[in-house]
N, C-alpha and C. Protein backbone atom coordinates (compact mmCIF):
# COMPACT_ATOMS: atom_id res chain seq x y z
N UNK A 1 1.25 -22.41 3.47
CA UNK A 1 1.84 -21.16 3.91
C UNK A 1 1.25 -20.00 3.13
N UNK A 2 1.18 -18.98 3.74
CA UNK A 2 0.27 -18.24 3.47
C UNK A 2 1.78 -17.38 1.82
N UNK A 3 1.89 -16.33 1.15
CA UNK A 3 1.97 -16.00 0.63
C UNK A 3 1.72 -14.35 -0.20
N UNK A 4 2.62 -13.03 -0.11
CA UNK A 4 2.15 -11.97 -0.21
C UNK A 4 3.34 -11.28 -0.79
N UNK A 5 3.01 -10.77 -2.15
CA UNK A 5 3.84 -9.96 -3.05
C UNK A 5 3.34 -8.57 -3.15
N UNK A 6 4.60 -7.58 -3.24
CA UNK A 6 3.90 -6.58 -3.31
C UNK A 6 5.15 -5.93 -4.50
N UNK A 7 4.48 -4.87 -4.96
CA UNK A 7 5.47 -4.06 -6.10
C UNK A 7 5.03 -2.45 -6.14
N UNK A 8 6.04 -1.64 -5.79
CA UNK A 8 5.49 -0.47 -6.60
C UNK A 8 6.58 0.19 -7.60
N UNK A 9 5.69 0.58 -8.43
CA UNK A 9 6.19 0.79 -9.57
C UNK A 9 6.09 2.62 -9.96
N UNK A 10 7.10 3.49 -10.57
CA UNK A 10 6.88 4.83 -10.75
C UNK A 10 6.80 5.11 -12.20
N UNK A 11 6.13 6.39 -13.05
CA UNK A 11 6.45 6.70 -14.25
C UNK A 11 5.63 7.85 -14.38
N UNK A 12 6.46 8.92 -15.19
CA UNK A 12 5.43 10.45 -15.00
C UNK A 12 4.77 10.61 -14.28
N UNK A 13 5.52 10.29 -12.54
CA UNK A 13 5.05 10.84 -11.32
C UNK A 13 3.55 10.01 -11.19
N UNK A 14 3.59 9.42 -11.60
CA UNK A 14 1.97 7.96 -11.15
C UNK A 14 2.97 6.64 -10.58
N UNK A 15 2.43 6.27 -9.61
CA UNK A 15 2.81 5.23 -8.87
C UNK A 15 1.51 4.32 -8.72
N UNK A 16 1.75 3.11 -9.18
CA UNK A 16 1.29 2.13 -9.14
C UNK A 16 1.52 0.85 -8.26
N UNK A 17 1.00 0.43 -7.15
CA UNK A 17 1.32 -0.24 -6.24
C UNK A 17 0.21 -1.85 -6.55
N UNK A 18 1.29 -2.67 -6.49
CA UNK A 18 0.37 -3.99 -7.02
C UNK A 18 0.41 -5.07 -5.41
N UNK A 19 0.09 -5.76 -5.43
CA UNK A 19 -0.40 -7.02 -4.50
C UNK A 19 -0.63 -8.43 -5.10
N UNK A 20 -0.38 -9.01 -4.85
CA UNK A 20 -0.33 -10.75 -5.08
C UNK A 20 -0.23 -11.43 -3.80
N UNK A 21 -1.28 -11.99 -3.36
CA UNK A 21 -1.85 -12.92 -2.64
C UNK A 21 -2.32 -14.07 -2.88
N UNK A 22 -1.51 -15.11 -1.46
CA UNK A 22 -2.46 -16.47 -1.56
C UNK A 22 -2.54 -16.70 -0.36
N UNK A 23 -3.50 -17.17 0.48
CA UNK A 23 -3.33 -18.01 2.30
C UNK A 23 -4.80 -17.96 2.27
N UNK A 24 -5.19 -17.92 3.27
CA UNK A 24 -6.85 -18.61 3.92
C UNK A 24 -7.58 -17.34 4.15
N UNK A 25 -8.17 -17.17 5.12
CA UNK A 25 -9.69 -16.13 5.08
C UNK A 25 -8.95 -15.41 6.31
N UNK A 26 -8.27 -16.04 7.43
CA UNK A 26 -7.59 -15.32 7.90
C UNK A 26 -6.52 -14.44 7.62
N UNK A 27 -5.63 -14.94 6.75
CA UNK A 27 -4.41 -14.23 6.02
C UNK A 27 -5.06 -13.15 5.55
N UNK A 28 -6.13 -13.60 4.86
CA UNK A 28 -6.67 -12.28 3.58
C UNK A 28 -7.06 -10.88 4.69
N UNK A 29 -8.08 -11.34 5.76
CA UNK A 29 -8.21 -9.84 6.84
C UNK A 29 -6.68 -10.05 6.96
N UNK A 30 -5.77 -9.95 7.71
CA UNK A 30 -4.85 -9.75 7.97
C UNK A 30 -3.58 -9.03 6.47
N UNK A 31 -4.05 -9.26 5.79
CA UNK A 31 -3.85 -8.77 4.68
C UNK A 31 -4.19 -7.28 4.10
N UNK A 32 -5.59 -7.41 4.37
CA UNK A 32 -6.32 -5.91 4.18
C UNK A 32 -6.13 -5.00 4.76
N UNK A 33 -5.98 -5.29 6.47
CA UNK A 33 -5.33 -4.74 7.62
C UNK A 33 -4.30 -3.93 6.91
N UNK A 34 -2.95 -4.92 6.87
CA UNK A 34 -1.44 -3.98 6.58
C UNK A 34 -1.97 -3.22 5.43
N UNK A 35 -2.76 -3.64 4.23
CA UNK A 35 -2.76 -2.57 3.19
C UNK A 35 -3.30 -0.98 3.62
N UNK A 36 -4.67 -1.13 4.53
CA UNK A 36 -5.05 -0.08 4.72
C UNK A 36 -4.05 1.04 5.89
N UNK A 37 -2.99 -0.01 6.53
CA UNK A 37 -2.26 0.61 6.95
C UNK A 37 -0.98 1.02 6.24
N UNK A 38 -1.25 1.21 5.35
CA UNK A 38 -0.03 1.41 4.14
C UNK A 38 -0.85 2.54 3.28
N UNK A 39 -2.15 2.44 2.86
CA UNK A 39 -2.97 3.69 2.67
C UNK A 39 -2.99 5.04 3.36
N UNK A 40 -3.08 4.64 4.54
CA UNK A 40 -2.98 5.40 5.55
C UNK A 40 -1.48 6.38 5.71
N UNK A 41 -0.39 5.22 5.63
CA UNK A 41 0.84 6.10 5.41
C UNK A 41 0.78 6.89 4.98
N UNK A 42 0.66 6.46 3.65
CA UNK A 42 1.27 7.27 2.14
C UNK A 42 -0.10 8.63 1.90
N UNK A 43 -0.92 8.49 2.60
CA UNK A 43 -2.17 9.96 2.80
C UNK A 43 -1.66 10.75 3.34
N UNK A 44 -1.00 10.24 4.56
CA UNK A 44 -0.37 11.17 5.84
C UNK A 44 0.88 11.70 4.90
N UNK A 45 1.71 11.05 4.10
CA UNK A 45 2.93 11.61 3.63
C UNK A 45 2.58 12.34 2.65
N UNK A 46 1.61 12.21 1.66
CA UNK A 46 1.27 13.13 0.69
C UNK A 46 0.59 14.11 1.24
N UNK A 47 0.06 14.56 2.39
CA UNK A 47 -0.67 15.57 3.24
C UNK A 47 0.65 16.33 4.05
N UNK A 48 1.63 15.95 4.23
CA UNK A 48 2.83 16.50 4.73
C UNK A 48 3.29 17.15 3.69
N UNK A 49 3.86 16.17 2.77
CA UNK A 49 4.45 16.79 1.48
C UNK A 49 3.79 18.03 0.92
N UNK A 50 2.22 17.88 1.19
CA UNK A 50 1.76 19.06 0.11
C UNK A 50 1.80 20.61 1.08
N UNK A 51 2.27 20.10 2.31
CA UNK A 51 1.99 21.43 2.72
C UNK A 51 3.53 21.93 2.84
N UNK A 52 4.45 21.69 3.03
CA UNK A 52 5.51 22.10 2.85
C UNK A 52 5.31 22.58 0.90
N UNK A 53 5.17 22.63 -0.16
CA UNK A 53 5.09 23.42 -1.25
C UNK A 53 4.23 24.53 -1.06
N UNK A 54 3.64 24.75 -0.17
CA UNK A 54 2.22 25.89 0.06
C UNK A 54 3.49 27.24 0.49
């Protein structure tokens, strides 16, 4: 069975987001997939956020 941990962590406004993985060659693309779609979020929300302070 495939296997996928994730954590994020905050401190003086730095966020640190970790990953722990185990499964096959398929899991892993499928893996990279959701992360970059989780990159993608958090760009779009920090690109929102910054313009509402402008």
């Amino acid at each position: 069975k495939p296997y996928i941990q994730l954590a994020l962590t905050t401190f003086n406004g730095d966020i640190t987001f970790s990953v722990g993985f185990k499964g096959n060659d398929e899991d892993e693309i499928r893996v990279k997939e959701m992360m970059k779609s989780v990159e993608n979020y958090l760009k779009k929300y920090i690109e929102e956020d910054s313009d509402w302070s402008e």
